[in-house]
Every structure is written in C-alpha cells, then in structure tokens.
N, C-alpha and C. Protein backbone atom coordinates (compact mmCIF):
# COMPACT_ATOMS: atom_id res chain seq x y z
N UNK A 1 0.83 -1.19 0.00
CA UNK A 1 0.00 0.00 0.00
C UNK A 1 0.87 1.26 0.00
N UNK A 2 2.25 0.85 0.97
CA UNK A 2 2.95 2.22 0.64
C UNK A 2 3.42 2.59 -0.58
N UNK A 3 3.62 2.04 -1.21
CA UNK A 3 4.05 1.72 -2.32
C UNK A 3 3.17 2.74 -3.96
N UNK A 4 2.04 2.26 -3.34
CA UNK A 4 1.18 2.44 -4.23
C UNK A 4 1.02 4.16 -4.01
N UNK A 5 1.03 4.96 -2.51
CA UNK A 5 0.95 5.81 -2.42
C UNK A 5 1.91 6.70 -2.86
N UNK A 6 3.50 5.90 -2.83
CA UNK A 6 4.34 6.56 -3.54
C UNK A 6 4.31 6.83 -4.93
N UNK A 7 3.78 6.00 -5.55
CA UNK A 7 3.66 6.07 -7.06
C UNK A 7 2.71 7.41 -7.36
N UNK A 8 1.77 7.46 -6.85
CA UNK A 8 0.74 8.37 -7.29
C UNK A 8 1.43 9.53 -6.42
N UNK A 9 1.85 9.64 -5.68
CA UNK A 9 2.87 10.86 -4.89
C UNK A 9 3.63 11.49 -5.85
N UNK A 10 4.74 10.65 -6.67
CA UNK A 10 5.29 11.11 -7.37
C UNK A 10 4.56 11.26 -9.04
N UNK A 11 3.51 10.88 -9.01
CA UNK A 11 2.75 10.96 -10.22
C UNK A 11 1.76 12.73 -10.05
N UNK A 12 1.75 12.87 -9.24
CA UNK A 12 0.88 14.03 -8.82
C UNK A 12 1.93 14.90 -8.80
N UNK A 13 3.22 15.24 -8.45
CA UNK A 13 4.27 15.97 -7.82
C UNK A 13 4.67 15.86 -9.73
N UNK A 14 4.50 15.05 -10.04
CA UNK A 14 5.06 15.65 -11.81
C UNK A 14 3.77 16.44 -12.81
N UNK A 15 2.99 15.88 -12.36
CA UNK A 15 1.52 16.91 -13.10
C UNK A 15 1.52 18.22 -12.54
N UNK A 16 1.94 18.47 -11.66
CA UNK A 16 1.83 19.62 -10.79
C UNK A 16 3.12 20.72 -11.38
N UNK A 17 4.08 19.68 -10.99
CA UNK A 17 5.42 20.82 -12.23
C UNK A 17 5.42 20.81 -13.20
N UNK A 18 4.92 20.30 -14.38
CA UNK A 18 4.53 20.09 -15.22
C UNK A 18 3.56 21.02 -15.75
N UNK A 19 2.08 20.78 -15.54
CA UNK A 19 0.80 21.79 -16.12
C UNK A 19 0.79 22.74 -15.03
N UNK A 20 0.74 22.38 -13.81
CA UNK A 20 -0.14 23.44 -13.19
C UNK A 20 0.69 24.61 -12.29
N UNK A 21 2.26 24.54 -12.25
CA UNK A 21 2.80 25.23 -11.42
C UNK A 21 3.02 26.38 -11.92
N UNK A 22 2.89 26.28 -13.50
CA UNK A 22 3.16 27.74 -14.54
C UNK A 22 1.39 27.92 -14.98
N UNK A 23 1.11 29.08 -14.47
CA UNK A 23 -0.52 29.80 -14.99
C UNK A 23 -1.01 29.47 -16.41
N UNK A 24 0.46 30.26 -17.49
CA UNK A 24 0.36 30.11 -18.53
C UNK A 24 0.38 28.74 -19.08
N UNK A 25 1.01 28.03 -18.41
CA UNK A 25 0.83 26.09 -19.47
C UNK A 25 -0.46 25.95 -18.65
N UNK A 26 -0.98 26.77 -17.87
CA UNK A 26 -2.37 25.85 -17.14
C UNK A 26 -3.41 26.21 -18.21
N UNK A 27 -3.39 27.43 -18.42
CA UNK A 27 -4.19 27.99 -19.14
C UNK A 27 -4.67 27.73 -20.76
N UNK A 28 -3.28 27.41 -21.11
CA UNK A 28 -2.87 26.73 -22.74
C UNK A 28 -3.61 25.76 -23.07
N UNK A 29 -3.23 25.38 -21.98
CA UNK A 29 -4.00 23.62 -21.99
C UNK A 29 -5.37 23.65 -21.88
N UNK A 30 -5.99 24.26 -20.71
CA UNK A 30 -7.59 24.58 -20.65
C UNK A 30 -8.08 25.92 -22.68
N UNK A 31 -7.06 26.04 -22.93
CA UNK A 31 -7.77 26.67 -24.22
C UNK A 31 -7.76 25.44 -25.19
N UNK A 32 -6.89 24.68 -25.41
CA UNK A 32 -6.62 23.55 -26.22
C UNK A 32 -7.46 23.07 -26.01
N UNK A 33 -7.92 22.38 -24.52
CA UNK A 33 -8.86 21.20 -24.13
C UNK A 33 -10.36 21.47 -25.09
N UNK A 34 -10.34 22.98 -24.87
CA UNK A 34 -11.87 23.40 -25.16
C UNK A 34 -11.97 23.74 -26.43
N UNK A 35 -10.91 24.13 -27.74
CA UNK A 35 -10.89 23.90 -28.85
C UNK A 35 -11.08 22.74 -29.41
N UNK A 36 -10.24 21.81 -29.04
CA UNK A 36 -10.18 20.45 -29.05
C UNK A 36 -11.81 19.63 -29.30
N UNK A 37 -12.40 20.27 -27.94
CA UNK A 37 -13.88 19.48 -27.32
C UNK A 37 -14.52 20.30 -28.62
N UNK A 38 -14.82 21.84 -28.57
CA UNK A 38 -15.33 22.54 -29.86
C UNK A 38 -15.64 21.99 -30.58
N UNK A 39 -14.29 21.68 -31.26
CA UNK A 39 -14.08 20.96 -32.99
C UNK A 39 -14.74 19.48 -33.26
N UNK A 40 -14.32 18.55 -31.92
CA UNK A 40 -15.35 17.54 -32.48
C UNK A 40 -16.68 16.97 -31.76
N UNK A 41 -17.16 18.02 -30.45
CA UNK A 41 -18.51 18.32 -30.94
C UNK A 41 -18.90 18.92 -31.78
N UNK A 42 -18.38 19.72 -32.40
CA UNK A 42 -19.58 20.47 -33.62
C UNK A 42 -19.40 19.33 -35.20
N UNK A 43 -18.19 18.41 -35.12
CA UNK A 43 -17.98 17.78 -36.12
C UNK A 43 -19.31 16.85 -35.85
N UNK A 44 -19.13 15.91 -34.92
CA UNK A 44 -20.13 15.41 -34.19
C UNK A 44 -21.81 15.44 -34.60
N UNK A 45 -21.67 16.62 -34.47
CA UNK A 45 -23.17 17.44 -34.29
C UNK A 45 -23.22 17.50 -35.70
N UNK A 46 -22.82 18.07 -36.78
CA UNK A 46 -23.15 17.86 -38.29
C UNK A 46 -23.43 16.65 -38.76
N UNK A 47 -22.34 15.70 -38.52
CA UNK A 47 -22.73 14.77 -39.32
C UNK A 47 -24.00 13.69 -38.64
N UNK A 48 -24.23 13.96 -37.32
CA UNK A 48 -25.85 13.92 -36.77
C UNK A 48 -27.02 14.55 -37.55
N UNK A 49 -26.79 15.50 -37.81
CA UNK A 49 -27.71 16.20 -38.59
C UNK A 49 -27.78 16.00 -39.38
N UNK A 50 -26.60 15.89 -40.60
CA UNK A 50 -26.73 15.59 -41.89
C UNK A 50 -27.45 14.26 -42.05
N UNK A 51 -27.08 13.69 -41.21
CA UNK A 51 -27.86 11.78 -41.28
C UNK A 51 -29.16 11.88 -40.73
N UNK A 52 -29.31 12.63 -40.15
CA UNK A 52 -31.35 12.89 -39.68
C UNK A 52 -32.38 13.63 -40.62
N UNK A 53 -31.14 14.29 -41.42
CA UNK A 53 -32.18 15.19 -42.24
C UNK A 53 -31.57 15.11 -44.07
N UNK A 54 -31.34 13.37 -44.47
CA UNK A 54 -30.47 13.10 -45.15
C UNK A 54 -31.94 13.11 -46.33
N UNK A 55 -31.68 13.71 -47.61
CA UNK A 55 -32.52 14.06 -49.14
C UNK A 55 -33.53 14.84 -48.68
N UNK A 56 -32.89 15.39 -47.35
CA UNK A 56 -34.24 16.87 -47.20
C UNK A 56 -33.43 18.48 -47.16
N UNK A 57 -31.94 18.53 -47.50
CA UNK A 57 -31.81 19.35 -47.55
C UNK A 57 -30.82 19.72 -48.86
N UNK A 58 -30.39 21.03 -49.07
CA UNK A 58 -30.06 21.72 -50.47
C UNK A 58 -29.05 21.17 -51.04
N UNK A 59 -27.94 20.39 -50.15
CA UNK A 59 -27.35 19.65 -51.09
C UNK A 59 -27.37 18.46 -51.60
N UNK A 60 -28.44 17.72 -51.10
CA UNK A 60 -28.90 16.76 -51.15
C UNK A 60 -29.67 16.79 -52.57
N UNK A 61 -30.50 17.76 -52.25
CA UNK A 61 -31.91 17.89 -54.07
C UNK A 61 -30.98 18.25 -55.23
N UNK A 62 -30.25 19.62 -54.82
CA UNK A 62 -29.55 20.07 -55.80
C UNK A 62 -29.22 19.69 -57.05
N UNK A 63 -29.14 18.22 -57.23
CA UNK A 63 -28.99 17.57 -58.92
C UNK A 63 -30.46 17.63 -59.45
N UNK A 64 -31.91 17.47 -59.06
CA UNK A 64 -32.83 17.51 -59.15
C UNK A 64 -33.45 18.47 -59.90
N UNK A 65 -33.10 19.80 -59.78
CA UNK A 65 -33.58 21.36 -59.90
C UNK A 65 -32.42 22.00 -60.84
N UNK A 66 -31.64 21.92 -60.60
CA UNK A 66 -30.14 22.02 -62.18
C UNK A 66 -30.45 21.92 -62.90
N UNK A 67 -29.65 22.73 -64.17
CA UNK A 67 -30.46 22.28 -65.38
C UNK A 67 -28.69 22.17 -66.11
C-alpha cells in the first residue's frame, strides 16, 4: 500500500510541475482542451444532422432542380 501511495505521490508531484505550477501552461492547456472538445462536438453534431435530415436538404436535391 505504501508503495502504491508513492507512485501516485510522485505521479501528482510531476503533473503539478509540469501543467499546473506555470498559470500560462495551465491555461494553454484549458484553451486547447476546449478547442479540441469545440471541434469535435460540432464535427459530431453535423454529421448527426446531416444523417437525420439526409434528401431533405439543399445539397442533397440540388442535382434535381439544375439544369
């Protein structure tokens, strides 16, 4: 058990110097995280949509109405 506490002791004591002891890498990272999350929920979220609302919308008909 001591053992185990050491591991995560020194696992916490390197995340800590690492991300969180400098503001700016804390911060970097919380902008990344949330670009990151952004990009593929909204990727996410389209191609949900596109598949729910698939030969009902404009690019879908578009060969139809062309001349």
């Amino acid at each position: 058990m001591d053992a185990r506490n050491n591991g995560l002791e020194k696992f916490s004591r390197s995340v800590y110097r690492t991300i969180f002891r400098r503001n700016s890498v804390f911060m970097v990272g919380i902008f990344a995280t949330a670009f990151a999350f952004e990009m593929a929920f909204d990727t996410a979220t389209d191609r949900w949509w596109d598949r729910m609302n698939k030969d009902k919308q404009w690019k879908d008909i578009k060969d139809r109405y062309s001349q």
